[in-house]
N, C-alpha and C. Protein backbone atom coordinates (compact mmCIF):
# COMPACT_ATOMS: atom_id res chain seq x y z
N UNK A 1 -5.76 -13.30 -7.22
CA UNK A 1 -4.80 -14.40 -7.16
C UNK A 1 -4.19 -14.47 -5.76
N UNK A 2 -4.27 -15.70 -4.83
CA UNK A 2 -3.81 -15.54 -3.99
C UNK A 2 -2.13 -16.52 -3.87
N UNK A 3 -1.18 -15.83 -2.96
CA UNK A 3 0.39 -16.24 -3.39
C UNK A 3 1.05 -17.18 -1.86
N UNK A 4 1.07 -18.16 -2.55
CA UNK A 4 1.66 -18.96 -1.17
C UNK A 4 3.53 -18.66 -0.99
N UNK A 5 4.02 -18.74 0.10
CA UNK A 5 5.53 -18.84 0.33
C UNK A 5 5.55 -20.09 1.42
N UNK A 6 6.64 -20.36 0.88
CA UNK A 6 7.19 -21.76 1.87
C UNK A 6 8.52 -21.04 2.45
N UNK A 7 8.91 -21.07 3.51
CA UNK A 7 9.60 -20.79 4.36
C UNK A 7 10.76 -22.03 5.37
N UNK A 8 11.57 -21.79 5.40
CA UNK A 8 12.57 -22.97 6.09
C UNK A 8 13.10 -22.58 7.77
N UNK A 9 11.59 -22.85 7.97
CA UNK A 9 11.22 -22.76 9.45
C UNK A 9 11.06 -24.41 9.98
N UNK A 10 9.73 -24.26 10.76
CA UNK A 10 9.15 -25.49 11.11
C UNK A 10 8.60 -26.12 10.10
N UNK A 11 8.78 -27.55 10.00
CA UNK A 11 7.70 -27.58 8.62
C UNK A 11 6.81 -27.47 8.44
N UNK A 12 5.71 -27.33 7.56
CA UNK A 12 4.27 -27.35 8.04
C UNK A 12 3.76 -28.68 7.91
N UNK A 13 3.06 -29.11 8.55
CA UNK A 13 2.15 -30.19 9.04
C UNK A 13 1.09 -30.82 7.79
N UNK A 14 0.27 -29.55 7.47
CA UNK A 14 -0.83 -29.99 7.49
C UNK A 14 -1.36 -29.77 5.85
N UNK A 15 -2.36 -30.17 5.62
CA UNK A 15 -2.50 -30.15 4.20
C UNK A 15 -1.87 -28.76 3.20
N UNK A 16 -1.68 -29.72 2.35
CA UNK A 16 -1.01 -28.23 1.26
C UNK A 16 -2.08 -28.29 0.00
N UNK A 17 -2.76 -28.37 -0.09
CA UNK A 17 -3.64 -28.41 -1.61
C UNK A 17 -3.63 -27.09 -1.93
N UNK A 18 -3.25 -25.84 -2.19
CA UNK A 18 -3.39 -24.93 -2.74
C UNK A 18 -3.82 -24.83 -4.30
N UNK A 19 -4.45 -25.16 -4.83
CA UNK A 19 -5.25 -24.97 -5.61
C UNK A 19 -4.38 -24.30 -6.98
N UNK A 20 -4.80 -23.07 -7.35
CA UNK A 20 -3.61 -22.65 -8.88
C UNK A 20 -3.45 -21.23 -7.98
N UNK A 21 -3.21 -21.24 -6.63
CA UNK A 21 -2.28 -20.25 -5.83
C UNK A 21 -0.65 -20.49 -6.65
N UNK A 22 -0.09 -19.05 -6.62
CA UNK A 22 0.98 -19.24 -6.93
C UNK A 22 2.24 -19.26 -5.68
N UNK A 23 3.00 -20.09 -6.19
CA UNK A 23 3.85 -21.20 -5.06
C UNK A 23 5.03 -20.28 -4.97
N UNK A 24 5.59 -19.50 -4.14
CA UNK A 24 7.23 -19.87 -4.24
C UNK A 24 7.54 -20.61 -2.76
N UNK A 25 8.47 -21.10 -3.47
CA UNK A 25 9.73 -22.13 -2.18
C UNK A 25 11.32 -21.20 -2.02
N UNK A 26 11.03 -20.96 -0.60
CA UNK A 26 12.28 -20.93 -0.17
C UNK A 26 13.21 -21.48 0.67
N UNK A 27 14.29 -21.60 -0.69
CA UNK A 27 15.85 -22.61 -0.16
C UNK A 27 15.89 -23.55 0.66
N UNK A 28 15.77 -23.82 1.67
CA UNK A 28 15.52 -24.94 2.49
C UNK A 28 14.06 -25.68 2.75
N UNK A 29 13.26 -24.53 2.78
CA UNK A 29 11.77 -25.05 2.78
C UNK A 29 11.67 -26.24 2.03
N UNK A 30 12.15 -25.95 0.31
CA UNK A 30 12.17 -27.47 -0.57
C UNK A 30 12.51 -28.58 0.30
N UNK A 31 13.11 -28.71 1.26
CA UNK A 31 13.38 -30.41 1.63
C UNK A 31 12.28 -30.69 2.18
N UNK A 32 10.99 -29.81 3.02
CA UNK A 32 9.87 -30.74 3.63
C UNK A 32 9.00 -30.51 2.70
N UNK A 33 8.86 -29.57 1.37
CA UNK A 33 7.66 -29.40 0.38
C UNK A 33 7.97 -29.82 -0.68
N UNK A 34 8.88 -30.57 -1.04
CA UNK A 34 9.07 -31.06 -2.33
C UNK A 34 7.84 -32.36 -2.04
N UNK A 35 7.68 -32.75 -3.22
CA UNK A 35 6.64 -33.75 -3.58
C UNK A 35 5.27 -33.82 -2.58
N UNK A 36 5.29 -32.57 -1.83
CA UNK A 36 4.12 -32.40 -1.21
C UNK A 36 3.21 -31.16 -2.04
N UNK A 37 3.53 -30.29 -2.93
CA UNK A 37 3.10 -29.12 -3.43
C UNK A 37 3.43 -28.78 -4.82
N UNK A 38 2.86 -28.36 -5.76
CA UNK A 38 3.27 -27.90 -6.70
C UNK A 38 4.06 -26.36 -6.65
N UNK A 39 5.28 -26.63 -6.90
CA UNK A 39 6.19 -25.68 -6.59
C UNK A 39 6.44 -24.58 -7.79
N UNK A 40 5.78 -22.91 -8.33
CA UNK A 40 5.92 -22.29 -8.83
C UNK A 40 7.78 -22.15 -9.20
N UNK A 41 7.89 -21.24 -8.33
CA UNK A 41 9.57 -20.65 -8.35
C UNK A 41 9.82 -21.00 -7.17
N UNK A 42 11.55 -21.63 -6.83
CA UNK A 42 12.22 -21.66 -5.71
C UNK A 42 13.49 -20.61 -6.20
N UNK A 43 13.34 -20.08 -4.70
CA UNK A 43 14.15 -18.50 -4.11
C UNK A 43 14.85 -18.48 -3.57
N UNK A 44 15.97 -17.72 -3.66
CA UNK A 44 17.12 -17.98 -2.18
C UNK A 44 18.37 -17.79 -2.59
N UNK A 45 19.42 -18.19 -1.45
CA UNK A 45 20.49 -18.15 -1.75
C UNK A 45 21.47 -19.79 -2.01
N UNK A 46 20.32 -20.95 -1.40
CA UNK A 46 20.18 -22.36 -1.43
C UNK A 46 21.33 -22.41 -0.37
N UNK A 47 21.69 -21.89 0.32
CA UNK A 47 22.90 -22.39 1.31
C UNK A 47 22.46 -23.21 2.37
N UNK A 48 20.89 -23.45 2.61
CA UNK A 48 20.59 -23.94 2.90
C UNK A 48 20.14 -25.73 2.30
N UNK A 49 20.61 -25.91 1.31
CA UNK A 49 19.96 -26.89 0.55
C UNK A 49 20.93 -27.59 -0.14
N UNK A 50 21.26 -29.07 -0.30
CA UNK A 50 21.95 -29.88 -1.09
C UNK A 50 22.02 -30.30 -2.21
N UNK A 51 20.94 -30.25 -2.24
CA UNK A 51 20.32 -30.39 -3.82
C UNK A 51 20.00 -29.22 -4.90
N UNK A 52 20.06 -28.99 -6.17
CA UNK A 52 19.25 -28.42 -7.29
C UNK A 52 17.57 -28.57 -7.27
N UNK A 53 16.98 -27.78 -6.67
CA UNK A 53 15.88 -27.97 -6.06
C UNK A 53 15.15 -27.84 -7.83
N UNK A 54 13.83 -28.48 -8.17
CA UNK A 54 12.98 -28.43 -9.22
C UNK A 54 11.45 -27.78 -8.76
N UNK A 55 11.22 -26.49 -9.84
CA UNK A 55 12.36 -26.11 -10.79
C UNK A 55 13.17 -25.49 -10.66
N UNK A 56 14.20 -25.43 -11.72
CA UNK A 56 15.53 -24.73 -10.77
C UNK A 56 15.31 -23.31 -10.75
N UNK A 57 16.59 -22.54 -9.83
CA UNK A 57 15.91 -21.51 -9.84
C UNK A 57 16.76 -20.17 -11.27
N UNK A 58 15.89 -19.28 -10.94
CA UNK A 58 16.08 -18.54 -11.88
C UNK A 58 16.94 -17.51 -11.61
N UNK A 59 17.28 -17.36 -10.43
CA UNK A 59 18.63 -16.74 -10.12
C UNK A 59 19.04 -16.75 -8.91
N UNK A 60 20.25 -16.68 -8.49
CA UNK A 60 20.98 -17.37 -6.67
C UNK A 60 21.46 -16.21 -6.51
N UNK A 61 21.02 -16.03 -5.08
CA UNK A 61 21.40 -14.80 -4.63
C UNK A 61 22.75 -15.03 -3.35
N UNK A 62 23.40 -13.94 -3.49
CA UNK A 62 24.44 -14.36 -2.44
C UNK A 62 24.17 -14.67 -0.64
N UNK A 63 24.47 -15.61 -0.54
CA UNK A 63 24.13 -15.64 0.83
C UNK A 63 24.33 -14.48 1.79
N UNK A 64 25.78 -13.60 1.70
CA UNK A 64 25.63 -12.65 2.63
C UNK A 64 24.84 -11.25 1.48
N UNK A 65 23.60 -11.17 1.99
CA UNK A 65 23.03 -10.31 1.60
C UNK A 65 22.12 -9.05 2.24
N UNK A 66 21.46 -8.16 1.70
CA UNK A 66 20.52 -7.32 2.46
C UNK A 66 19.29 -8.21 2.95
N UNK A 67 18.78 -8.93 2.04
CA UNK A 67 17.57 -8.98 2.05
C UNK A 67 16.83 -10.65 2.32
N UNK A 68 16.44 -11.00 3.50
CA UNK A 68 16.09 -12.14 3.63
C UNK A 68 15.45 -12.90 2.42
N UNK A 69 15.57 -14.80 2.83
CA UNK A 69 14.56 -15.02 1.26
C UNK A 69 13.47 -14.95 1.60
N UNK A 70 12.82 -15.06 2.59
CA UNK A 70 11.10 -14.96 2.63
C UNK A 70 10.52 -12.99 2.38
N UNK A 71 11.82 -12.32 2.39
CA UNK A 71 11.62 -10.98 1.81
C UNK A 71 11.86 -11.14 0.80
N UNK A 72 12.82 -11.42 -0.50
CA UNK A 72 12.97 -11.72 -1.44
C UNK A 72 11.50 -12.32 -2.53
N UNK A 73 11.07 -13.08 -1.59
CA UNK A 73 10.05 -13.66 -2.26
C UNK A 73 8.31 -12.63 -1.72
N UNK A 74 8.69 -12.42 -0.75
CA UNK A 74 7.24 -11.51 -0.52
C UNK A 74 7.42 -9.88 -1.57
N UNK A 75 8.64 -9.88 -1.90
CA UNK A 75 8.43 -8.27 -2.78
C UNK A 75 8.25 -9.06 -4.27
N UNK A 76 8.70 -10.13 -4.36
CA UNK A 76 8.14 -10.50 -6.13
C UNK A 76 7.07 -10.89 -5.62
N UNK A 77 6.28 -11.31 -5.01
CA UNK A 77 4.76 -11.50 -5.03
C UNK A 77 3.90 -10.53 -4.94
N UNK A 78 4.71 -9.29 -4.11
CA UNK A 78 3.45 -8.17 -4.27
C UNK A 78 3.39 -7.21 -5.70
N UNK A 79 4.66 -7.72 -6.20
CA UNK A 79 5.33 -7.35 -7.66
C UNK A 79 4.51 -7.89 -8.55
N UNK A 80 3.84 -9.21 -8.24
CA UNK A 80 3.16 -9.96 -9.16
C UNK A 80 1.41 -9.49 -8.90
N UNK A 81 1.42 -8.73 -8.26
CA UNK A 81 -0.14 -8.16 -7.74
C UNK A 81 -0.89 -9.39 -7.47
N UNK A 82 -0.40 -10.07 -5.99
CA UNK A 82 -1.21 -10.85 -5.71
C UNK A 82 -2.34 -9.98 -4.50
N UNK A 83 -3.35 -10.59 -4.51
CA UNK A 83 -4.48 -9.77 -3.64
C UNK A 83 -4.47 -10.35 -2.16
N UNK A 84 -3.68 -11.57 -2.15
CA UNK A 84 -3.69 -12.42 -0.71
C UNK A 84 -2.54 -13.45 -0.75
N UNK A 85 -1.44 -13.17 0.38
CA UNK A 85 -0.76 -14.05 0.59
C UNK A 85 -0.79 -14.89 2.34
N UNK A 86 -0.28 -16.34 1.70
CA UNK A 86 -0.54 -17.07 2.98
C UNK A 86 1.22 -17.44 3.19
N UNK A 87 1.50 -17.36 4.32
CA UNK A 87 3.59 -17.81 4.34
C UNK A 87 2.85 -19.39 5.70
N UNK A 88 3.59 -20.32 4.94
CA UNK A 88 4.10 -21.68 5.93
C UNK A 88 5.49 -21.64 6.10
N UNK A 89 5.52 -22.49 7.04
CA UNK A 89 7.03 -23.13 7.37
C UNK A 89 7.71 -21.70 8.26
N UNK A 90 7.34 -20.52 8.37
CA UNK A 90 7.79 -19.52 9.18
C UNK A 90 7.96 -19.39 10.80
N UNK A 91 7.97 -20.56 11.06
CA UNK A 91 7.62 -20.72 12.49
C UNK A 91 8.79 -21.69 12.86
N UNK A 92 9.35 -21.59 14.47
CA UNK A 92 9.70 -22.70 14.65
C UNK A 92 11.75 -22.25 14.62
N UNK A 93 12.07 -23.49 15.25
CA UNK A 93 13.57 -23.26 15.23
C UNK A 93 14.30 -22.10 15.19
N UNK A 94 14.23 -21.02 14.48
CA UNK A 94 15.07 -19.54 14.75
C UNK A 94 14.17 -18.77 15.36
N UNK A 95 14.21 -18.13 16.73
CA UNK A 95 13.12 -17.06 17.13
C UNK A 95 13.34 -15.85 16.67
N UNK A 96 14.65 -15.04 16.02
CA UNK A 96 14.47 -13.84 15.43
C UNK A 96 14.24 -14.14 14.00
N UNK A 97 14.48 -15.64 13.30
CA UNK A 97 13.64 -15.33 11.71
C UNK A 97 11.98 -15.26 11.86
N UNK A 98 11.94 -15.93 12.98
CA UNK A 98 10.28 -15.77 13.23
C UNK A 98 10.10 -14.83 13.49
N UNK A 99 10.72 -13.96 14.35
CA UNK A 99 10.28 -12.07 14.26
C UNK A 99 10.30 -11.53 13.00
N UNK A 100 11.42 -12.05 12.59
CA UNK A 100 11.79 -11.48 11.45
C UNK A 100 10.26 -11.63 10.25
N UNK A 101 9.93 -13.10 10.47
CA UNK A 101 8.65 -12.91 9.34
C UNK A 101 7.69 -12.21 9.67
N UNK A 102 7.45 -12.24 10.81
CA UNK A 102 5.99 -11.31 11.78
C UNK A 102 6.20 -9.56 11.20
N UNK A 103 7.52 -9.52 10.56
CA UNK A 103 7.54 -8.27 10.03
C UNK A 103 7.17 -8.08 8.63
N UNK A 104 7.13 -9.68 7.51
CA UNK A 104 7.07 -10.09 6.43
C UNK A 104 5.62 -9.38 5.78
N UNK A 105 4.70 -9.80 7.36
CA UNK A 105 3.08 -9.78 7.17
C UNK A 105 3.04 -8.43 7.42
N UNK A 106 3.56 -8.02 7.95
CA UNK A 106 3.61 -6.43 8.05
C UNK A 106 3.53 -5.55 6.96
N UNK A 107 4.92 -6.07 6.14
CA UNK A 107 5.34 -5.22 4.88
C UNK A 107 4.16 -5.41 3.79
N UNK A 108 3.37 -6.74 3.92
CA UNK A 108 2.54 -7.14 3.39
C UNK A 108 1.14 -5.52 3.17
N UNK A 109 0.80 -5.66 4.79
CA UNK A 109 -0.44 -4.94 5.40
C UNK A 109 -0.17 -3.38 4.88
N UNK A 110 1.33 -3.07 5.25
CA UNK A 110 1.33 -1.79 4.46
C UNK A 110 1.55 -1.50 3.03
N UNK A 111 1.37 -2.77 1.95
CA UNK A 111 1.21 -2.29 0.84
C UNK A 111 0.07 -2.85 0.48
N UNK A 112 -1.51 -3.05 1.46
CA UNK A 112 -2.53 -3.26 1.56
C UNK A 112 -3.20 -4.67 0.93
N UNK A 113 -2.21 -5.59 1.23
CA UNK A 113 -2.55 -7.04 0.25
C UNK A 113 -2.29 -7.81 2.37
N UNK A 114 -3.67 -8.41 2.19
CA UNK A 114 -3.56 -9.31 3.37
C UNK A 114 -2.76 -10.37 3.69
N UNK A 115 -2.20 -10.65 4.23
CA UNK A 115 -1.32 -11.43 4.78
C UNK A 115 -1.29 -12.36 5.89
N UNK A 116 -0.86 -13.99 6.07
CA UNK A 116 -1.10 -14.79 7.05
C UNK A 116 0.00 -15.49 7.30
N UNK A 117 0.25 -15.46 8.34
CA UNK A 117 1.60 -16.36 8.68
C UNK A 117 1.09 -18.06 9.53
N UNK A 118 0.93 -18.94 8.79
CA UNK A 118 0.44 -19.86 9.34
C UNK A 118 1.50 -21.14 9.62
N UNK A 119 1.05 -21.03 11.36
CA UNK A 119 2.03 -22.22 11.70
C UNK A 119 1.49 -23.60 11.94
N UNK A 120 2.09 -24.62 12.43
CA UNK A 120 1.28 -25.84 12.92
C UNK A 120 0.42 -25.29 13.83
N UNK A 121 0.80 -24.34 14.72
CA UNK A 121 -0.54 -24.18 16.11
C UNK A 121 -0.82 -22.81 16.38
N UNK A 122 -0.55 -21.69 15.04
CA UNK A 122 -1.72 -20.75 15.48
C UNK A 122 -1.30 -20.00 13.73
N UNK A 123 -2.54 -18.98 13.68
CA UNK A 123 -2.04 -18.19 12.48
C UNK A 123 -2.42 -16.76 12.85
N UNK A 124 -1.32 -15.82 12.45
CA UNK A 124 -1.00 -14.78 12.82
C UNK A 124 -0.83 -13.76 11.84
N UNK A 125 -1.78 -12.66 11.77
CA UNK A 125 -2.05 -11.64 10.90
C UNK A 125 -1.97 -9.90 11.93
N UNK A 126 -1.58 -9.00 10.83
CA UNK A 126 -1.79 -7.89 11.21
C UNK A 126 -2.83 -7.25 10.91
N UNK A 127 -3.53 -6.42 12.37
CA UNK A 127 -5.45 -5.83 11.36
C UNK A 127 -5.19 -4.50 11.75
N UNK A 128 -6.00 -3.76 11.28
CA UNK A 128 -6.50 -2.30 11.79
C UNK A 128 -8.05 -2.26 11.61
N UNK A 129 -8.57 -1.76 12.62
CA UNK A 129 -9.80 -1.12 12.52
C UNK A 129 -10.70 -2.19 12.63
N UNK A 130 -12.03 -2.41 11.90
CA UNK A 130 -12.43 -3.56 12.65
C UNK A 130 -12.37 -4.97 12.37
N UNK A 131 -12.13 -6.04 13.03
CA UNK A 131 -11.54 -6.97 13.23
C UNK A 131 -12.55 -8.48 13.17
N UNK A 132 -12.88 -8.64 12.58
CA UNK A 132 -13.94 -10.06 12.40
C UNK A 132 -13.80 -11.08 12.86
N UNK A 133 -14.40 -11.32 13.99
CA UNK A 133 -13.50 -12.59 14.35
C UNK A 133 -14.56 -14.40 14.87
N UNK A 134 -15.57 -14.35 13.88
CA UNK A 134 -16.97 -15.06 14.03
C UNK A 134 -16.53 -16.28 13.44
N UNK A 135 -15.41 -16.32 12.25
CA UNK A 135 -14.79 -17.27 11.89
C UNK A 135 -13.84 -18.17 12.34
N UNK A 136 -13.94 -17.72 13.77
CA UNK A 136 -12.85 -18.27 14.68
C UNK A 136 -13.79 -18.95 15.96
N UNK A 137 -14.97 -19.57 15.94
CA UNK A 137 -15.91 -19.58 17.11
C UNK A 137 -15.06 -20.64 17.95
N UNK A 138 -15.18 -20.51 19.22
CA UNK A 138 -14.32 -21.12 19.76
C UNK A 138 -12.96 -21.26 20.00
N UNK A 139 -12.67 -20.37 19.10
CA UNK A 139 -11.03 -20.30 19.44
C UNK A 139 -10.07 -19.33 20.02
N UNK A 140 -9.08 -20.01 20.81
CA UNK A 140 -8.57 -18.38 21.56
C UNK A 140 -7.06 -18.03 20.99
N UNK A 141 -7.48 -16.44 21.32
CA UNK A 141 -7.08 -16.12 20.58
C UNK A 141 -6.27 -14.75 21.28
N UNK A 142 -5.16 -13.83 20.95
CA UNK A 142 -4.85 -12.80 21.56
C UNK A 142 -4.41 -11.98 20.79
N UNK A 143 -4.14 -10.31 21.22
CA UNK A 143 -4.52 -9.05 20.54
C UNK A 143 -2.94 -8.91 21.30
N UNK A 144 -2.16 -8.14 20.46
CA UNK A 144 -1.38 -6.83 20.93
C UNK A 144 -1.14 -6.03 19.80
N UNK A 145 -0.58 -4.67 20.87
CA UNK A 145 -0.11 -3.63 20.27
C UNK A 145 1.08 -4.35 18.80
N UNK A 146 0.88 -3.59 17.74
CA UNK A 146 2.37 -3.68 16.72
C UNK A 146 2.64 -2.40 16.09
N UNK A 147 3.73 -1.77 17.28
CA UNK A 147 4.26 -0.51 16.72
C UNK A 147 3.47 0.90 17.27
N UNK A 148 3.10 0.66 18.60
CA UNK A 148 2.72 1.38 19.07
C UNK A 148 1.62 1.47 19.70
N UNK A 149 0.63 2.08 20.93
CA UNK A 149 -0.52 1.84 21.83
C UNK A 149 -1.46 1.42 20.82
N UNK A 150 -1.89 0.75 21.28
CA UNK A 150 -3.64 -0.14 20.58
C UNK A 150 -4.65 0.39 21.30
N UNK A 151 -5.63 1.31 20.78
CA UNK A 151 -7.18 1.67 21.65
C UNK A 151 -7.68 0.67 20.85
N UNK A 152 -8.47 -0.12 21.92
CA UNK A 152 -9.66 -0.80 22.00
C UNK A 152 -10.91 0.36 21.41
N UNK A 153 -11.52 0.55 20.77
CA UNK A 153 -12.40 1.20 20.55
C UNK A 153 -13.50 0.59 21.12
N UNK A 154 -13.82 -0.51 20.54
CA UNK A 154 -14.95 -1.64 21.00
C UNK A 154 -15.04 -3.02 20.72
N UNK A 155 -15.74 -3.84 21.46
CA UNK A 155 -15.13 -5.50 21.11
C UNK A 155 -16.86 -6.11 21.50
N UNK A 156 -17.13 -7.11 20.89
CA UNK A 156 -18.09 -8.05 21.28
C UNK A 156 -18.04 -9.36 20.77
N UNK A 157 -18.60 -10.13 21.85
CA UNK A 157 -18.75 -12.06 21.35
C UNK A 157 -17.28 -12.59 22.00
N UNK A 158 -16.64 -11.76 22.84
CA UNK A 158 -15.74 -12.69 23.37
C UNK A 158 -15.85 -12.81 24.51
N UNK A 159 -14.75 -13.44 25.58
CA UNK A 159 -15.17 -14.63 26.62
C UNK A 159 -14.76 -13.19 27.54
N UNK A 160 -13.45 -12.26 26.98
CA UNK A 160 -13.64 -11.60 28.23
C UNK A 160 -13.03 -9.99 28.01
N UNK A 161 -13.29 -8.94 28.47
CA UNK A 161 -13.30 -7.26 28.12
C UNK A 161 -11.91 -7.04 27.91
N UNK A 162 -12.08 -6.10 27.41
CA UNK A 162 -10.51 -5.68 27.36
C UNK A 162 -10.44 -3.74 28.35
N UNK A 163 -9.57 -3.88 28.21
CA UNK A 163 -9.12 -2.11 28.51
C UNK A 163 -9.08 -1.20 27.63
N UNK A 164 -9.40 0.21 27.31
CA UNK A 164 -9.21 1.15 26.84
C UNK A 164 -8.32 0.77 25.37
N UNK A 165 -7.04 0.89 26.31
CA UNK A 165 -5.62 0.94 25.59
C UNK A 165 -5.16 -0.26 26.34
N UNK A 166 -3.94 -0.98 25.10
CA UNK A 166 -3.33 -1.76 25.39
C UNK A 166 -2.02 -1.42 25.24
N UNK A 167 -1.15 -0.90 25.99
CA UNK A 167 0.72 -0.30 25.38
C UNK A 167 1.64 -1.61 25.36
N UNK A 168 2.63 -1.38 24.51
CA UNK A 168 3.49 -1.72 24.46
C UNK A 168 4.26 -2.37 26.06
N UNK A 169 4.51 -3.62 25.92
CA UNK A 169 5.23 -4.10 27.08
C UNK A 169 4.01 -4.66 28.33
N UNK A 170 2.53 -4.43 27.41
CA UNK A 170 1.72 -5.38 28.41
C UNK A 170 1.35 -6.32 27.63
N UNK A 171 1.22 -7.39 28.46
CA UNK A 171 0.58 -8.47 27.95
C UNK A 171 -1.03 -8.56 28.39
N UNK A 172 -2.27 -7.43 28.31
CA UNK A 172 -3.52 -7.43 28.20
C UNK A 172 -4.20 -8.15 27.07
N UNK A 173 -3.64 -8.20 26.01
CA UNK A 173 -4.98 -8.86 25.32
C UNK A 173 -4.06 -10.49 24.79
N UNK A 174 -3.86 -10.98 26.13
CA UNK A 174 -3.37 -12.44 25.72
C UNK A 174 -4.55 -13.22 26.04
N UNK A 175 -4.94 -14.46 25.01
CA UNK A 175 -5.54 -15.43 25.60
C UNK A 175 -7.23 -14.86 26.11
N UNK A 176 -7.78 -14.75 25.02
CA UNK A 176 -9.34 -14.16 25.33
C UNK A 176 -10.02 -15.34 23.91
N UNK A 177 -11.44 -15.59 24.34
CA UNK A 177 -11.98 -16.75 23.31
C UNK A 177 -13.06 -16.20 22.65
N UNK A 178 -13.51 -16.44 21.35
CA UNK A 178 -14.27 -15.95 20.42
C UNK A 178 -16.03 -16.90 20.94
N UNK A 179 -16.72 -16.53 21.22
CA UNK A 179 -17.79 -17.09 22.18
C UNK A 179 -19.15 -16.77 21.12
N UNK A 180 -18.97 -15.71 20.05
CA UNK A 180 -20.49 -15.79 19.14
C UNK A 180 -19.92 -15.21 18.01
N UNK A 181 -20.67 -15.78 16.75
CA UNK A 181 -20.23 -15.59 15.27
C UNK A 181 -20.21 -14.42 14.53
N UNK A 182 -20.72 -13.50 15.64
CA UNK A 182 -20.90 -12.06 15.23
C UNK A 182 -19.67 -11.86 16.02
N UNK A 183 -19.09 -12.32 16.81
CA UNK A 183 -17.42 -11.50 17.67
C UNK A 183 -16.58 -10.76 17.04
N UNK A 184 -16.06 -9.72 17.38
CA UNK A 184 -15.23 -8.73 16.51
C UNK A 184 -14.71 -7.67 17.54
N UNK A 185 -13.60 -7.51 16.67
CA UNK A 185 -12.89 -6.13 17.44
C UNK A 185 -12.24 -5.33 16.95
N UNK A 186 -12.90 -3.73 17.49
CA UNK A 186 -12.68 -2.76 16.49
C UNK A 186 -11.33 -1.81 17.03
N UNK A 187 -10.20 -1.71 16.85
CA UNK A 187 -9.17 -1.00 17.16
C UNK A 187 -8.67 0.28 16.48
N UNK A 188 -8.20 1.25 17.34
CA UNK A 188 -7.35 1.98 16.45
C UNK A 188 -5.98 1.91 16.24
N UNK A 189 -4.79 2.01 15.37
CA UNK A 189 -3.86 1.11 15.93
C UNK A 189 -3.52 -0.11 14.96
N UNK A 190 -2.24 -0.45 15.12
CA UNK A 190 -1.98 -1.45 14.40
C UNK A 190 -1.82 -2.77 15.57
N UNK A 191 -2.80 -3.64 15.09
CA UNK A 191 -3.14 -4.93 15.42
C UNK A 191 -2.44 -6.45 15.42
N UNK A 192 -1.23 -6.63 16.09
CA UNK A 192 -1.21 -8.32 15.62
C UNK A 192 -1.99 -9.33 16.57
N UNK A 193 -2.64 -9.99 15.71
CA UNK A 193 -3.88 -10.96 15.78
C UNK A 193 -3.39 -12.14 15.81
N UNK A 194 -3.15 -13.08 16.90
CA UNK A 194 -2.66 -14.79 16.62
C UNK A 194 -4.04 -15.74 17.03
N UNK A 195 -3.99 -16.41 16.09
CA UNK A 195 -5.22 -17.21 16.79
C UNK A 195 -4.52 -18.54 16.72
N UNK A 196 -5.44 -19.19 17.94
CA UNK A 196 -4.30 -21.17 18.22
C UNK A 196 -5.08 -21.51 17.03
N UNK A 197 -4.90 -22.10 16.28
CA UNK A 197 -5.28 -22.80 15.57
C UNK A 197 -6.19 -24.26 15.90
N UNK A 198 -5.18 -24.96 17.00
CA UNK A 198 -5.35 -26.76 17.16
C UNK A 198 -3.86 -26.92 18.85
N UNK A 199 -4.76 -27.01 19.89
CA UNK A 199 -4.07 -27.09 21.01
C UNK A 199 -2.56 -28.56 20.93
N UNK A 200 -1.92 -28.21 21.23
CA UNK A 200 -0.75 -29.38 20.67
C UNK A 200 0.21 -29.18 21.70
């Protein structure tokens, strides 16, 4: 089962057909995904929101709280044993909730359910080990360290080499292009992976 989250970031753009993925909406997200998505559960503390969002929700959490809503909603989804989640709307207007989600996909990776943070113009996952990247032909794309030095072990099918190691506080694996369908890269190390999606 794979678990969508809506997020009250940027909005997202682009098609929503998710299929019988299960939906949650959070709190503000409802104003650009209402009547665009079939909406499972909406989450939150709604302080963001004017309305009684449908359906309503099943319990309001206090605004000053521990726990963000796009965290709120990523621990009942891994609660719900989903095998793959995708987060929209995480992008955009706050730059530390956007860190803040880049940590979402994280919490994701370490309780071994894949995770994607997809914005209007790139989507951004955490990898370890080896890295597939043939599904991306043509597109560029960049590597850094998350949470410590990244060895390059080995890489092929892209436009251009990398170094050994990549540490913390360089910007080495920005902006390199996926050039053959076999391209991949094998790291040791925890991986965040952004690829552009659509130049804008």
């Amino acid at each position: 089962m794979k678990g969508i989250i809506l997020l009250n970031g940027e909005p997202y753009e682009g098609d929503m057909d998710f299929g019988d993925s299960l939906v949650y909406c959070c709190d503000g997200a409802y104003n650009w995904a209402k009547g665009r998505v079939r909406i499972d559960k909406n989450i939150g503390d709604f302080d963001s929101l004017d309305c009684t969002p449908n359906p309503p929700p099943e319990e309001i959490y206090p605004s000053e709280k521990d726990f963000t809503d796009g965290e709120i909603a990523l621990n009942k989804m891994l609660n719900e044993g989903v095998e793959k989640i995708e987060i929209y709307g995480g992008g955009g207007r706050r730059d530390d909730h956007f860190l803040g989600n880049l940590q979402l996909i994280y919490r994701a990776h370490l309780a071994g359910v894949a995770c994607e943070l997809i914005t209007n113009y790139t989507a951004i996952t955490v990898e370890t080990g080896r890295i597939s990247l043939g599904g991306y032909m043509g597109k560029t794309f960049s590597v850094f360290p998350f949470g410590g030095k990244l060895h390059i072990m080995d890489f092929g099918g892209v436009k251009y080499s990398y170094p050994e190691y990549i540490s913390l506080g360089e910007c080495r694996g920005i902006s390199n292009v996926v050039e053959s369908p076999s391209a991949y890269l094998e790291v040791d190390g925890v991986a965040l992976l952004i690829v552009v999606r659509g130049e804008k």
